[in-house]
PDB file of N, CA and C in Angstrom:
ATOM      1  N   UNK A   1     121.871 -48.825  98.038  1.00  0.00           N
ATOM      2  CA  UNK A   1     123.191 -49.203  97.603  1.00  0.00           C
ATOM      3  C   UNK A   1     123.826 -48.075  96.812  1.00  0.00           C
ATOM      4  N   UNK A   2     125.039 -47.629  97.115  1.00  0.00           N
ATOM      5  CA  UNK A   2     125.720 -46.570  96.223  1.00  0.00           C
ATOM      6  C   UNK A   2     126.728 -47.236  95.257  1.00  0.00           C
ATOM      7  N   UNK A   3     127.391 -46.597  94.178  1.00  0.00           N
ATOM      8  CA  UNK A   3     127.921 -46.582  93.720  1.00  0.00           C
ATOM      9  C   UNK A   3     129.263 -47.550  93.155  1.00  0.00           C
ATOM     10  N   UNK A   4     129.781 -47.900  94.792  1.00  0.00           N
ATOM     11  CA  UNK A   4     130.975 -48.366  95.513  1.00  0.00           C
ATOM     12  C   UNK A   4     130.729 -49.529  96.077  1.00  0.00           C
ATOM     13  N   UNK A   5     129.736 -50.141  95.990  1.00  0.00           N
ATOM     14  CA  UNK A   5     128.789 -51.053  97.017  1.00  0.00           C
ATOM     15  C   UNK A   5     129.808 -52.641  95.772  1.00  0.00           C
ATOM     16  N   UNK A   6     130.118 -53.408  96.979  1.00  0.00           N
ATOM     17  CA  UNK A   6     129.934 -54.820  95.965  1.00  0.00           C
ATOM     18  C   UNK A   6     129.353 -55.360  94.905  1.00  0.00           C
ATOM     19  N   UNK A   7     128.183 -55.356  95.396  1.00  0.00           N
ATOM     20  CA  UNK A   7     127.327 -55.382  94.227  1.00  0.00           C
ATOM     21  C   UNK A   7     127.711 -54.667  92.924  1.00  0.00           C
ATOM     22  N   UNK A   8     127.860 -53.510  92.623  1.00  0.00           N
ATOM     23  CA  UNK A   8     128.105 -52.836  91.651  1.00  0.00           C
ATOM     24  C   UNK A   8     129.531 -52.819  90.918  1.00  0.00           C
ATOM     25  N   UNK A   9     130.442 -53.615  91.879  1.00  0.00           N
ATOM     26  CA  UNK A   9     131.631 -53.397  91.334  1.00  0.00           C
ATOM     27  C   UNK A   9     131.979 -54.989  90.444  1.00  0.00           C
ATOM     28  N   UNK A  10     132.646 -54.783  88.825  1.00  0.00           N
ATOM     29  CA  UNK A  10     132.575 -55.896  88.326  1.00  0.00           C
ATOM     30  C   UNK A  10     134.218 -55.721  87.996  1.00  0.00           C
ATOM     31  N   UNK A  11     134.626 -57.009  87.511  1.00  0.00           N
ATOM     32  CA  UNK A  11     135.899 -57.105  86.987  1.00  0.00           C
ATOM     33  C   UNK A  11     135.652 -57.934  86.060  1.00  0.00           C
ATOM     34  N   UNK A  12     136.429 -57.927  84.758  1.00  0.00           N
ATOM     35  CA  UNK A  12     136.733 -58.116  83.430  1.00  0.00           C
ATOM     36  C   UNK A  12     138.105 -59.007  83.570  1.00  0.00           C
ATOM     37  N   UNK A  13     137.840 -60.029  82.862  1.00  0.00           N
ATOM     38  CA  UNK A  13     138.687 -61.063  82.450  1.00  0.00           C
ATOM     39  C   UNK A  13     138.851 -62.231  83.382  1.00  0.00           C
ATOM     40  N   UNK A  14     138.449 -62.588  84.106  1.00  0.00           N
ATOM     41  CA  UNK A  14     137.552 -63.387  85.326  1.00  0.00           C
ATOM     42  C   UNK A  14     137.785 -65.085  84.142  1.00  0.00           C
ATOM     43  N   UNK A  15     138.118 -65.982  84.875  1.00  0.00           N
ATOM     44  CA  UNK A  15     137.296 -67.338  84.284  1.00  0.00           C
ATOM     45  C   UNK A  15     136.939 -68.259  85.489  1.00  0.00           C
ATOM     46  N   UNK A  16     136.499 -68.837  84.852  1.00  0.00           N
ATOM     47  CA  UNK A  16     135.339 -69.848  85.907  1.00  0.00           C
ATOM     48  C   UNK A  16     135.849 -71.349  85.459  1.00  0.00           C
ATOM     49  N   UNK A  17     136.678 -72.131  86.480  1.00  0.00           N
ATOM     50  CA  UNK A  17     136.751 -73.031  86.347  1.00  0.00           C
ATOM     51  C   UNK A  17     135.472 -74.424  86.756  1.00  0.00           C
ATOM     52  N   UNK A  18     135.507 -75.178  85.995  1.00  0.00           N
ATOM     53  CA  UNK A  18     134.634 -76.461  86.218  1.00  0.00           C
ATOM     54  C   UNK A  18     135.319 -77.675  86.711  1.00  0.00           C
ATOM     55  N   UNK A  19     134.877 -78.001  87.600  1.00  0.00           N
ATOM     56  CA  UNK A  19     135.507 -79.764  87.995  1.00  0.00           C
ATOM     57  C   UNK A  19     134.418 -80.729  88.475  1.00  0.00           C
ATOM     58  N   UNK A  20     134.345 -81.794  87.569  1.00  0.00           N
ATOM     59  CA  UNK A  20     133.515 -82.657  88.203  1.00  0.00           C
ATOM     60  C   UNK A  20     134.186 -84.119  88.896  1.00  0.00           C
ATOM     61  N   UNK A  21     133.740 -84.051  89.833  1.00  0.00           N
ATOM     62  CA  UNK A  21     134.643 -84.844  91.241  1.00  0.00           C
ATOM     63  C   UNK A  21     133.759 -86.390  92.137  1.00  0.00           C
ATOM     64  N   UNK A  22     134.239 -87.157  91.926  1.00  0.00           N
ATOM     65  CA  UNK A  22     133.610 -87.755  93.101  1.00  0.00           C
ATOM     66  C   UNK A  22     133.256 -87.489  94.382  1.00  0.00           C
ATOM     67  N   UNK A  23     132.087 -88.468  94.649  1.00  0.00           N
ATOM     68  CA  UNK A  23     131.292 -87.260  95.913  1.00  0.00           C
ATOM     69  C   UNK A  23     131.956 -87.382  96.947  1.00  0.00           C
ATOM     70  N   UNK A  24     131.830 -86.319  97.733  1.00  0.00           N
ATOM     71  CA  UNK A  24     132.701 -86.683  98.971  1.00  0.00           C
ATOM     72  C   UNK A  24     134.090 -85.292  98.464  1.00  0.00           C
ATOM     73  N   UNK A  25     134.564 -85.132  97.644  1.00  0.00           N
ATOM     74  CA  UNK A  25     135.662 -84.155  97.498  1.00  0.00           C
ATOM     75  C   UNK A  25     135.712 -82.714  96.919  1.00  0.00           C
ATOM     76  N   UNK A  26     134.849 -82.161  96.998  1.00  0.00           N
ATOM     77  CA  UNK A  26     134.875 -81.202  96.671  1.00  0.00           C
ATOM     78  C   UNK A  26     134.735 -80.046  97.815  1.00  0.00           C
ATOM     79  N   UNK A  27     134.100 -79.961  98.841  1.00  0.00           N
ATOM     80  CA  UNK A  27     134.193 -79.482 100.052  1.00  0.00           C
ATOM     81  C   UNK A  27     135.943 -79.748 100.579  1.00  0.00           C
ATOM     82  N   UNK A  28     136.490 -80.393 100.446  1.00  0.00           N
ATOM     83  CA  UNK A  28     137.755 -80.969 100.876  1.00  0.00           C
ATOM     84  C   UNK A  28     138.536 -79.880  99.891  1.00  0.00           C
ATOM     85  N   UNK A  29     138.731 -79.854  98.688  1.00  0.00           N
ATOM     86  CA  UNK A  29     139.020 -78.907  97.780  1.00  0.00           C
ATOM     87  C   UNK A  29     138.874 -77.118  97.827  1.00  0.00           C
ATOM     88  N   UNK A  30     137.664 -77.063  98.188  1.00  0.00           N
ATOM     89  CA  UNK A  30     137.183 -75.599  98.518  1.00  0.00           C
ATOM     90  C   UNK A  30     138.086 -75.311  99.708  1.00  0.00           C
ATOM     91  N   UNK A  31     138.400 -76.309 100.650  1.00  0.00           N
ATOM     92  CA  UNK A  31     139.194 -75.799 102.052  1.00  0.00           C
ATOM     93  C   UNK A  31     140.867 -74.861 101.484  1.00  0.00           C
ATOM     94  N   UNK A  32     141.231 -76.744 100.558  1.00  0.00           N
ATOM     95  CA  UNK A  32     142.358 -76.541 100.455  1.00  0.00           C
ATOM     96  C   UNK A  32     142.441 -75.261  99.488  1.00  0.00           C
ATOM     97  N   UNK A  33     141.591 -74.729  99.071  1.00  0.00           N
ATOM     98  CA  UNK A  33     141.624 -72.969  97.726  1.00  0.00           C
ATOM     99  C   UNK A  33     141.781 -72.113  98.931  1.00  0.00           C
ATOM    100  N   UNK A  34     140.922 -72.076 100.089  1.00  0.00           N
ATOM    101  CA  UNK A  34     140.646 -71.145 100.870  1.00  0.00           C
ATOM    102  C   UNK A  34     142.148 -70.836 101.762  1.00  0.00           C
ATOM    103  N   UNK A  35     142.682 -72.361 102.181  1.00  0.00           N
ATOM    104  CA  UNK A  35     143.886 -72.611 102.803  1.00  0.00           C
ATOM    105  C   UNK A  35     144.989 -71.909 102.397  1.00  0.00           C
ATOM    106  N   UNK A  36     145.310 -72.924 101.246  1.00  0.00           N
ATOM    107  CA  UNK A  36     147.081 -72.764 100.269  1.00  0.00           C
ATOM    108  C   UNK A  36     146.606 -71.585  99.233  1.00  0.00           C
ATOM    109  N   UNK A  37     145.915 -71.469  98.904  1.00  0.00           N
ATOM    110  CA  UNK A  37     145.222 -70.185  97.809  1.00  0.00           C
ATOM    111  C   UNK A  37     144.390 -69.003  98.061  1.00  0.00           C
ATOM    112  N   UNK A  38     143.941 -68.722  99.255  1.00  0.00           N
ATOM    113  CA  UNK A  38     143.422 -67.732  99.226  1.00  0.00           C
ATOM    114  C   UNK A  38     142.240 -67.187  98.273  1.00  0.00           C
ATOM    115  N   UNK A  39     141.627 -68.355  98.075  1.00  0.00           N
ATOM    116  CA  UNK A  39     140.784 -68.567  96.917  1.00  0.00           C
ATOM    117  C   UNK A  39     139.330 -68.853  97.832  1.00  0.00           C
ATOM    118  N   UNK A  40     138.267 -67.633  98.138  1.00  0.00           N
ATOM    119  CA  UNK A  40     137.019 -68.160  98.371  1.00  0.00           C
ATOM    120  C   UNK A  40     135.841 -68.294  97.361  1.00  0.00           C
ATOM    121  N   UNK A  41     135.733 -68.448  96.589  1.00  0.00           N
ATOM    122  CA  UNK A  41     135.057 -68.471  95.362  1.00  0.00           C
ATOM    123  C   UNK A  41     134.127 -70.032  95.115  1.00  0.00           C
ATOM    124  N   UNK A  42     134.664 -70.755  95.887  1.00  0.00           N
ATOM    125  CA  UNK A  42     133.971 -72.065  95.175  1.00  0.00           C
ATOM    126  C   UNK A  42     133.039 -72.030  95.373  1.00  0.00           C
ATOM    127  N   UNK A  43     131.903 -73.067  94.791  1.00  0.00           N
ATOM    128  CA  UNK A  43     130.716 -73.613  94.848  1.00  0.00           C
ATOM    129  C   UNK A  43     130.966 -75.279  94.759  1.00  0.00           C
ATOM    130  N   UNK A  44     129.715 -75.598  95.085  1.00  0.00           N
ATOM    131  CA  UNK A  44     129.501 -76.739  95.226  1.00  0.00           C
ATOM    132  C   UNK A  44     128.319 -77.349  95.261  1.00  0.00           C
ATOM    133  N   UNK A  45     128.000 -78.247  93.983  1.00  0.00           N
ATOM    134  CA  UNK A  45     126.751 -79.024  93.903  1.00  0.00           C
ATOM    135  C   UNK A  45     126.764 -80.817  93.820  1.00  0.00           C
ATOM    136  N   UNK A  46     125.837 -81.338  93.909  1.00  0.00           N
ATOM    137  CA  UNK A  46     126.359 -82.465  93.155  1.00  0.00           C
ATOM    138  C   UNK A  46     124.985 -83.197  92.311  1.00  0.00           C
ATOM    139  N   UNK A  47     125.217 -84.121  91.796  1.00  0.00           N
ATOM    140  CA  UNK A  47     123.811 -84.574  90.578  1.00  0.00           C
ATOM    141  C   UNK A  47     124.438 -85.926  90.236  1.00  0.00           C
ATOM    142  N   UNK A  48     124.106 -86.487  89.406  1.00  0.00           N
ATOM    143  CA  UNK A  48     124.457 -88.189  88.594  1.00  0.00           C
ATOM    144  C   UNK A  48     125.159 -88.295  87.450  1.00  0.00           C
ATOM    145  N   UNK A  49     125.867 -89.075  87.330  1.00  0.00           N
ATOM    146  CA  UNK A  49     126.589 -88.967  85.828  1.00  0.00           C
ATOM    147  C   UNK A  49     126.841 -90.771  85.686  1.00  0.00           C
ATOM    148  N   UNK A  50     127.266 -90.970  84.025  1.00  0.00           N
ATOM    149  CA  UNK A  50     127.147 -92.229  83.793  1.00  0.00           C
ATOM    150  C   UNK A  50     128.996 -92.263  83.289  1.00  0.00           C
ATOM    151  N   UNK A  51     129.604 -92.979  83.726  1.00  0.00           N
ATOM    152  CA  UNK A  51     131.346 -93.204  83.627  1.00  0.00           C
ATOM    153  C   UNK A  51     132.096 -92.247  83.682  1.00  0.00           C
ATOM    154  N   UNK A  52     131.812 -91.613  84.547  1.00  0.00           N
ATOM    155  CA  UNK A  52     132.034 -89.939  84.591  1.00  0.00           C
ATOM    156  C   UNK A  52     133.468 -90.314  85.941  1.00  0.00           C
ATOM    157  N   UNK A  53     133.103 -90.665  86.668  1.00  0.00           N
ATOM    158  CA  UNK A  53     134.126 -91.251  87.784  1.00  0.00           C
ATOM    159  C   UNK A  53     133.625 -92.076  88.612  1.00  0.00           C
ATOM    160  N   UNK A  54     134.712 -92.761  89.407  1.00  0.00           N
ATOM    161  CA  UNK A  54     134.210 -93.868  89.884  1.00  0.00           C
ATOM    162  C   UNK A  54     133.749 -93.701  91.662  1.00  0.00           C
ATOM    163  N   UNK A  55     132.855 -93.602  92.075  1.00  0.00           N
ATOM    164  CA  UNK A  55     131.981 -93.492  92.944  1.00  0.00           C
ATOM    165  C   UNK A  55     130.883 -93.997  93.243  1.00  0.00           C
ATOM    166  N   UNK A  56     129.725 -93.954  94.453  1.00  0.00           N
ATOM    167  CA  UNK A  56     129.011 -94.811  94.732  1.00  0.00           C
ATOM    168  C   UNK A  56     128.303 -94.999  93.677  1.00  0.00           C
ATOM    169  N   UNK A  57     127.356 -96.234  93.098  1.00  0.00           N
ATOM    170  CA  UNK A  57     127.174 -96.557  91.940  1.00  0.00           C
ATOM    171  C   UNK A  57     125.293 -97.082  92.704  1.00  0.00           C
ATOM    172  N   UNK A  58     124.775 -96.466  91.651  1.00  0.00           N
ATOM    173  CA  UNK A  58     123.307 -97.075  91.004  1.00  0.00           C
ATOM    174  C   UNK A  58     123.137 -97.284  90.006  1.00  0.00           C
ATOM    175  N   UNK A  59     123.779 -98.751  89.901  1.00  0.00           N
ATOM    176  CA  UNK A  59     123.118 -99.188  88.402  1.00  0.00           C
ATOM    177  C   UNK A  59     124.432 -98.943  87.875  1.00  0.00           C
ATOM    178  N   UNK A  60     124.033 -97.737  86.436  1.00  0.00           N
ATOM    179  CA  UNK A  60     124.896 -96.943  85.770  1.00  0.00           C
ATOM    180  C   UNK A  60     125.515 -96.249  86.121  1.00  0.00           C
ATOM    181  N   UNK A  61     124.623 -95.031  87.118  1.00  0.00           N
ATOM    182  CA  UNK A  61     124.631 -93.728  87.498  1.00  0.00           C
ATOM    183  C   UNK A  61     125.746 -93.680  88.459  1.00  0.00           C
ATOM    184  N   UNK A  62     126.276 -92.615  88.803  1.00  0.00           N
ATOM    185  CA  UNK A  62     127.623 -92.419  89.691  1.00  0.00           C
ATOM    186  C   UNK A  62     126.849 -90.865  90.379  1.00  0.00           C
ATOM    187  N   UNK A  63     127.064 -91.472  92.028  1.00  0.00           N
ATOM    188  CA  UNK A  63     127.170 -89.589  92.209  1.00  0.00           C
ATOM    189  C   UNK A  63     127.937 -88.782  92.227  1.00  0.00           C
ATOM    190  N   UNK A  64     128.040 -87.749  91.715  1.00  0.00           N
ATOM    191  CA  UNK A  64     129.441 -86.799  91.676  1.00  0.00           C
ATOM    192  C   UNK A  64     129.093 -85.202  92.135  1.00  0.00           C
ATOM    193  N   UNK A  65     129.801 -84.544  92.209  1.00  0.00           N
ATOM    194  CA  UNK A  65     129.950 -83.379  92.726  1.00  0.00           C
ATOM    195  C   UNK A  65     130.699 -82.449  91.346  1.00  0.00           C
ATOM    196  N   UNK A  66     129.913 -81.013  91.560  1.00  0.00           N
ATOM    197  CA  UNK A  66     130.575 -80.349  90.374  1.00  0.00           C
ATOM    198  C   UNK A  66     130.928 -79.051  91.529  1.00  0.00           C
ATOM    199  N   UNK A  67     131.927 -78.894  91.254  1.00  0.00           N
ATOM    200  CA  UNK A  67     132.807 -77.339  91.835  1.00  0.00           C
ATOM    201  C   UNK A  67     133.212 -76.554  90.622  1.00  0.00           C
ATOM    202  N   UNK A  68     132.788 -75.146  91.026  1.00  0.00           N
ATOM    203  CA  UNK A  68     133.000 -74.313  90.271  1.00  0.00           C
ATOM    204  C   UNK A  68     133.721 -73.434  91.047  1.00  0.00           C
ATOM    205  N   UNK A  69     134.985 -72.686  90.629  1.00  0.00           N
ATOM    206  CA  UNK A  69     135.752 -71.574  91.086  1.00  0.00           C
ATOM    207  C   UNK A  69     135.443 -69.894  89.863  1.00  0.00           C
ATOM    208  N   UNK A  70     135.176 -69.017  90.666  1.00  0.00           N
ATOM    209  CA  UNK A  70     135.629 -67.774  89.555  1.00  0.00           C
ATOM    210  C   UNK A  70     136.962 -67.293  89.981  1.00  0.00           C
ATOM    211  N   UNK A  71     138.036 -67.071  89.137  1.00  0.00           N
ATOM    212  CA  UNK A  71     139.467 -66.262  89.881  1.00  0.00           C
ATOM    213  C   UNK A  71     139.355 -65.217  88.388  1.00  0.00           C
ATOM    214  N   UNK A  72     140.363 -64.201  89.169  1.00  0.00           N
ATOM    215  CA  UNK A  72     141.257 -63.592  87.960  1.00  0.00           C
ATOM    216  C   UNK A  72     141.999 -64.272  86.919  1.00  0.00           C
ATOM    217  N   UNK A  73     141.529 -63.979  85.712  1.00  0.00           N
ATOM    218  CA  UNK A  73     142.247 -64.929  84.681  1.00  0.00           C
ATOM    219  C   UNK A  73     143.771 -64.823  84.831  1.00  0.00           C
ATOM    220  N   UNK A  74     144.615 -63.767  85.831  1.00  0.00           N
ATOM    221  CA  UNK A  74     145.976 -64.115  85.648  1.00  0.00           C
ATOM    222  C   UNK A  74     146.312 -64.991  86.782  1.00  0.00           C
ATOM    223  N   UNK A  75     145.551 -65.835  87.793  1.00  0.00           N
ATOM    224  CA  UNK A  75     145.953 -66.631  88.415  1.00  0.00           C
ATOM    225  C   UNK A  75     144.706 -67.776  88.070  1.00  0.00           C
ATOM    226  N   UNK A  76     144.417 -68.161  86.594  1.00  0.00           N
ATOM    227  CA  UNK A  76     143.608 -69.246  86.669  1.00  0.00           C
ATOM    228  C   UNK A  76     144.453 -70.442  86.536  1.00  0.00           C
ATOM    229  N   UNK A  77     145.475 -70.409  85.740  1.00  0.00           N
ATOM    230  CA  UNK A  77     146.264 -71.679  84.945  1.00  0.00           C
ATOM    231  C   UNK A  77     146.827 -72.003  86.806  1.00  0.00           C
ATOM    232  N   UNK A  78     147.394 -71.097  87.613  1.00  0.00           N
ATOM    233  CA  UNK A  78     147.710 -71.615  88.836  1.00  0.00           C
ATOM    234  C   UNK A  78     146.487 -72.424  89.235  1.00  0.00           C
ATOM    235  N   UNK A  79     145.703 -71.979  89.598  1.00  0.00           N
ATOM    236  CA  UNK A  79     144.084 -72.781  90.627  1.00  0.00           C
ATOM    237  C   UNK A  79     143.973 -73.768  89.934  1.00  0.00           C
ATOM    238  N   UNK A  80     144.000 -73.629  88.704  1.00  0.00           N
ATOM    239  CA  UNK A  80     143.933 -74.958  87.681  1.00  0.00           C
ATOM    240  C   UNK A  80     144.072 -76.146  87.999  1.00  0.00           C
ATOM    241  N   UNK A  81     145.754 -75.801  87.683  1.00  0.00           N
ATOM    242  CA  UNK A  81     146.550 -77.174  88.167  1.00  0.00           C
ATOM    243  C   UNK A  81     146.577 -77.651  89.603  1.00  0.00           C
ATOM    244  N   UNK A  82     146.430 -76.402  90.506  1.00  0.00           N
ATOM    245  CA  UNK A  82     146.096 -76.722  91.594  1.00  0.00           C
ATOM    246  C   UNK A  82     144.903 -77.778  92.422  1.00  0.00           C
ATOM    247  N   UNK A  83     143.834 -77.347  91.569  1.00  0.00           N
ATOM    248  CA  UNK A  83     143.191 -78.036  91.618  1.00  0.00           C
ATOM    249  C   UNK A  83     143.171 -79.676  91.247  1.00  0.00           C
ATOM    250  N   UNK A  84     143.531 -79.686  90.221  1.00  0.00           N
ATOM    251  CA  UNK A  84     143.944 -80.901  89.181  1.00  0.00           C
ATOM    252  C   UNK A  84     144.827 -81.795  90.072  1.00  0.00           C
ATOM    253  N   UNK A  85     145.769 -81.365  90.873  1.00  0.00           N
ATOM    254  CA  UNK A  85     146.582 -82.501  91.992  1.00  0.00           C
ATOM    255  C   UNK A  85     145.895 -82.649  92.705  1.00  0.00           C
ATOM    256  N   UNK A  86     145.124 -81.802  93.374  1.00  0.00           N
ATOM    257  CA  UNK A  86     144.553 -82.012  95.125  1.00  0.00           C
ATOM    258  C   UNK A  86     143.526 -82.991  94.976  1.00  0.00           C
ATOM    259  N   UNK A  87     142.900 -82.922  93.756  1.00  0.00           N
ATOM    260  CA  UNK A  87     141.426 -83.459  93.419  1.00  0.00           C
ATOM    261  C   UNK A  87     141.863 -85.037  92.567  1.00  0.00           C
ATOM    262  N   UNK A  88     143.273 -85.349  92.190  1.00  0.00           N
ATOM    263  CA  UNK A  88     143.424 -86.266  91.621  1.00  0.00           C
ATOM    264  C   UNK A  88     143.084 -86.696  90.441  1.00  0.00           C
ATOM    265  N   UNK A  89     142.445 -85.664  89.764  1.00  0.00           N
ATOM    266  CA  UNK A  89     142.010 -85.654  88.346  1.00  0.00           C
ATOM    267  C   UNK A  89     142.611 -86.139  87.368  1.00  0.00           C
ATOM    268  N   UNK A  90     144.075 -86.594  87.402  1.00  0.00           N
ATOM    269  CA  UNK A  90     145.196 -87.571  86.562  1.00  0.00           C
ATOM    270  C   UNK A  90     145.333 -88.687  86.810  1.00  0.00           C
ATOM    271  N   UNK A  91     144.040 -89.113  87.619  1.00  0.00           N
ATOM    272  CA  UNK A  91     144.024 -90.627  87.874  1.00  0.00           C
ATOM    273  C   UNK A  91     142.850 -91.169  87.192  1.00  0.00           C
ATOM    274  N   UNK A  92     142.778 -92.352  86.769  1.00  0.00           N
ATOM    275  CA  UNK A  92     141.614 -93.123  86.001  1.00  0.00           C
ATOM    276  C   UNK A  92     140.172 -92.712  87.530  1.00  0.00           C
ATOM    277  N   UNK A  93     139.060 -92.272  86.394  1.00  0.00           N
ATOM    278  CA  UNK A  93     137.803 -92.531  87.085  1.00  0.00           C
ATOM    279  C   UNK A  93     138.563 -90.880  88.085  1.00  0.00           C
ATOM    280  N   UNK A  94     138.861 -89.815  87.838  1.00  0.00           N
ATOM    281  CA  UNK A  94     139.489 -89.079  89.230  1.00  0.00           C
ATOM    282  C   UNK A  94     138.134 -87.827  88.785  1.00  0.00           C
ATOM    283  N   UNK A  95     137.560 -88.128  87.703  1.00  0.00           N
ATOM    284  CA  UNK A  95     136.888 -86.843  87.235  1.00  0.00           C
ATOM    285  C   UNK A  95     137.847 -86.105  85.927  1.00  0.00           C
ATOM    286  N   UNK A  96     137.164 -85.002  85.589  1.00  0.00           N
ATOM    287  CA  UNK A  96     137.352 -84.098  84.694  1.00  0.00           C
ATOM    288  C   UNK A  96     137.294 -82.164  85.482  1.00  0.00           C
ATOM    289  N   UNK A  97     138.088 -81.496  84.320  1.00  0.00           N
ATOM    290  CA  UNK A  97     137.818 -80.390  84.882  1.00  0.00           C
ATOM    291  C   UNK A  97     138.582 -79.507  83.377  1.00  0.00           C
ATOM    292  N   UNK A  98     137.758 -77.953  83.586  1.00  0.00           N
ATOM    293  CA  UNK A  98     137.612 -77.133  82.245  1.00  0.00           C
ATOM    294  C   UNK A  98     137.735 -75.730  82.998  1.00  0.00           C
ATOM    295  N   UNK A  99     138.348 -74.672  81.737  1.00  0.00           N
ATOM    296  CA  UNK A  99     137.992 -73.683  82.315  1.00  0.00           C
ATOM    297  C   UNK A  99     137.361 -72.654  81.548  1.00  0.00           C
ATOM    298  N   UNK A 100     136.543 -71.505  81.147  1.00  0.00           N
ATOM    299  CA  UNK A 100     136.274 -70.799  80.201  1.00  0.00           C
ATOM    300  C   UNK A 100     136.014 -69.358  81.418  1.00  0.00           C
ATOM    301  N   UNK A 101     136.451 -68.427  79.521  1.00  0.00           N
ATOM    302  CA  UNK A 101     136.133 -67.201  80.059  1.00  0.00           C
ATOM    303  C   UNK A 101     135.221 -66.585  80.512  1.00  0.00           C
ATOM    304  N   UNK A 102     135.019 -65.633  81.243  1.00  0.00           N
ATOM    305  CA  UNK A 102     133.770 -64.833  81.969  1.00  0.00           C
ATOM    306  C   UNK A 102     134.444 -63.645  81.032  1.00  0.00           C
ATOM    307  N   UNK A 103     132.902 -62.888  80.886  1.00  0.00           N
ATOM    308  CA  UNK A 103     132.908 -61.498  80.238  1.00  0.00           C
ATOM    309  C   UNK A 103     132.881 -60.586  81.293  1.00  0.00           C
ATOM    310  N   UNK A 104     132.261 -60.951  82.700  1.00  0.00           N
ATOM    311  CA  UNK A 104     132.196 -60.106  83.850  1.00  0.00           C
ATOM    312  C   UNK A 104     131.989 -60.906  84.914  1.00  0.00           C
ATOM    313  N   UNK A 105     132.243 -60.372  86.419  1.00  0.00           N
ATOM    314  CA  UNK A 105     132.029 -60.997  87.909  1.00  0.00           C
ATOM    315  C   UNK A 105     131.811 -60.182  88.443  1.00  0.00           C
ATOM    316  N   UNK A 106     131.226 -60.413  89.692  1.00  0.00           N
ATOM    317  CA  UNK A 106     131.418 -59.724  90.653  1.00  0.00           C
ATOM    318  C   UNK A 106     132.275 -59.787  92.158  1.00  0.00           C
ATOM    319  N   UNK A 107     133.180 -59.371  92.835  1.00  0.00           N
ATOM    320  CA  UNK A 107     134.176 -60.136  93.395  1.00  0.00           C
ATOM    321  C   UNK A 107     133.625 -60.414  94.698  1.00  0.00           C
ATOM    322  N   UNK A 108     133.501 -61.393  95.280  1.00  0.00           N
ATOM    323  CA  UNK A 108     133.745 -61.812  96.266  1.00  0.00           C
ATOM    324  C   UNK A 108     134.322 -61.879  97.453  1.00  0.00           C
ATOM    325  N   UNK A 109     134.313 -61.190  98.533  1.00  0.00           N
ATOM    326  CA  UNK A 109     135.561 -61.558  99.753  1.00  0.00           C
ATOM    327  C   UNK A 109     134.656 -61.750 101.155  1.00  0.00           C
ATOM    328  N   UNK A 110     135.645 -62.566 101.795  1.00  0.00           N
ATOM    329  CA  UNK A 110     134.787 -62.429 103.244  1.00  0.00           C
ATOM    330  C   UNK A 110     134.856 -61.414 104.286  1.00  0.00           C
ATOM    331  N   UNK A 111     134.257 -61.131 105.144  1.00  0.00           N
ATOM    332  CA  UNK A 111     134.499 -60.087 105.660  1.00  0.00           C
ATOM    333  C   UNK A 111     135.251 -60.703 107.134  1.00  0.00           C
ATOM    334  N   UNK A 112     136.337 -59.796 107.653  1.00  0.00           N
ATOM    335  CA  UNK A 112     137.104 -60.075 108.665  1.00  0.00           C
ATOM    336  C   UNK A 112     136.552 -60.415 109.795  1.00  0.00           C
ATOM    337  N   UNK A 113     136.717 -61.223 110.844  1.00  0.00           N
ATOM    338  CA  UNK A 113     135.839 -61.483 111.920  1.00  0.00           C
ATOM    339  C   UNK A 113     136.554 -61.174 113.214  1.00  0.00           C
ATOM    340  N   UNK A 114     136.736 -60.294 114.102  1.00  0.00           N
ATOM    341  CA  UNK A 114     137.770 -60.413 115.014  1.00  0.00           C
ATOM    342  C   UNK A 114     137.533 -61.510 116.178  1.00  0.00           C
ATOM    343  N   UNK A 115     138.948 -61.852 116.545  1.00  0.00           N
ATOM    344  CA  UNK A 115     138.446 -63.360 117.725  1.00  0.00           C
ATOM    345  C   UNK A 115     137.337 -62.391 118.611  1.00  0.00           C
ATOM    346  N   UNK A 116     136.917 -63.656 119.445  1.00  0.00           N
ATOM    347  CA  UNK A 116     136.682 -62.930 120.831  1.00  0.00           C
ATOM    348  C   UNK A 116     137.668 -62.487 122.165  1.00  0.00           C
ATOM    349  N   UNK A 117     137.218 -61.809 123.202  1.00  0.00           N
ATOM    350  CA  UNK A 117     138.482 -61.475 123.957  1.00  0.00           C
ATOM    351  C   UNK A 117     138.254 -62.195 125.246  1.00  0.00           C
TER     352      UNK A 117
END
């Protein structure tokens, strides 16, 4: 790897948004970043939470999904809110979502694919 390589290249002032989502929406979300935003960055896990949102239910437990985005901090407050409509997060039980700073990243892009002929 030289110098110039991805790997090696970092950017400063980066934040990492958090959203925790009912299951089932967060893949749906990552489209719409990739779509209307130009945003490939997400992740996607999911685990249990207790009144966290309202989704399939054991017991207490709820399953939910956590998505994480890294952007440039001068287009985070955009992805933000962006996020925050698509995902419904202003609705009772819609989830929660946060964002904090990164000290460093490394950037991300996909690489171009040409059709076939």
């Amino acid at each position: 790897m030289n110098e110039t390589s991805p790997i090696n290249q970092h950017s400063e002032g980066s934040k990492l948004i958090t959203c925790y989502l009912p299951k089932g929406k967060a893949v749906e979300i990552i489209g719409l970043l990739h779509e209307e935003k130009g945003t490939n960055t997400g992740n996607a896990t999911s685990g249990r939470s207790q009144g966290l949102v309202r989704s399939i239910s054991y017991g207490k437990w709820a399953e939910i999904e956590v998505l994480t985005v890294t952007v440039p901090a001068e287009k985070a407050e955009d992805i933000f809110w962006f996020m925050f409509d698509k995902a419904g997060l202003g609705e009772p039980g819609g989830g929660f979502i946060f964002q904090a700073p990164l000290l460093r990243s490394t950037p991300f892009e996909l690489p171009e694919i040409q059709e076939e002929s």
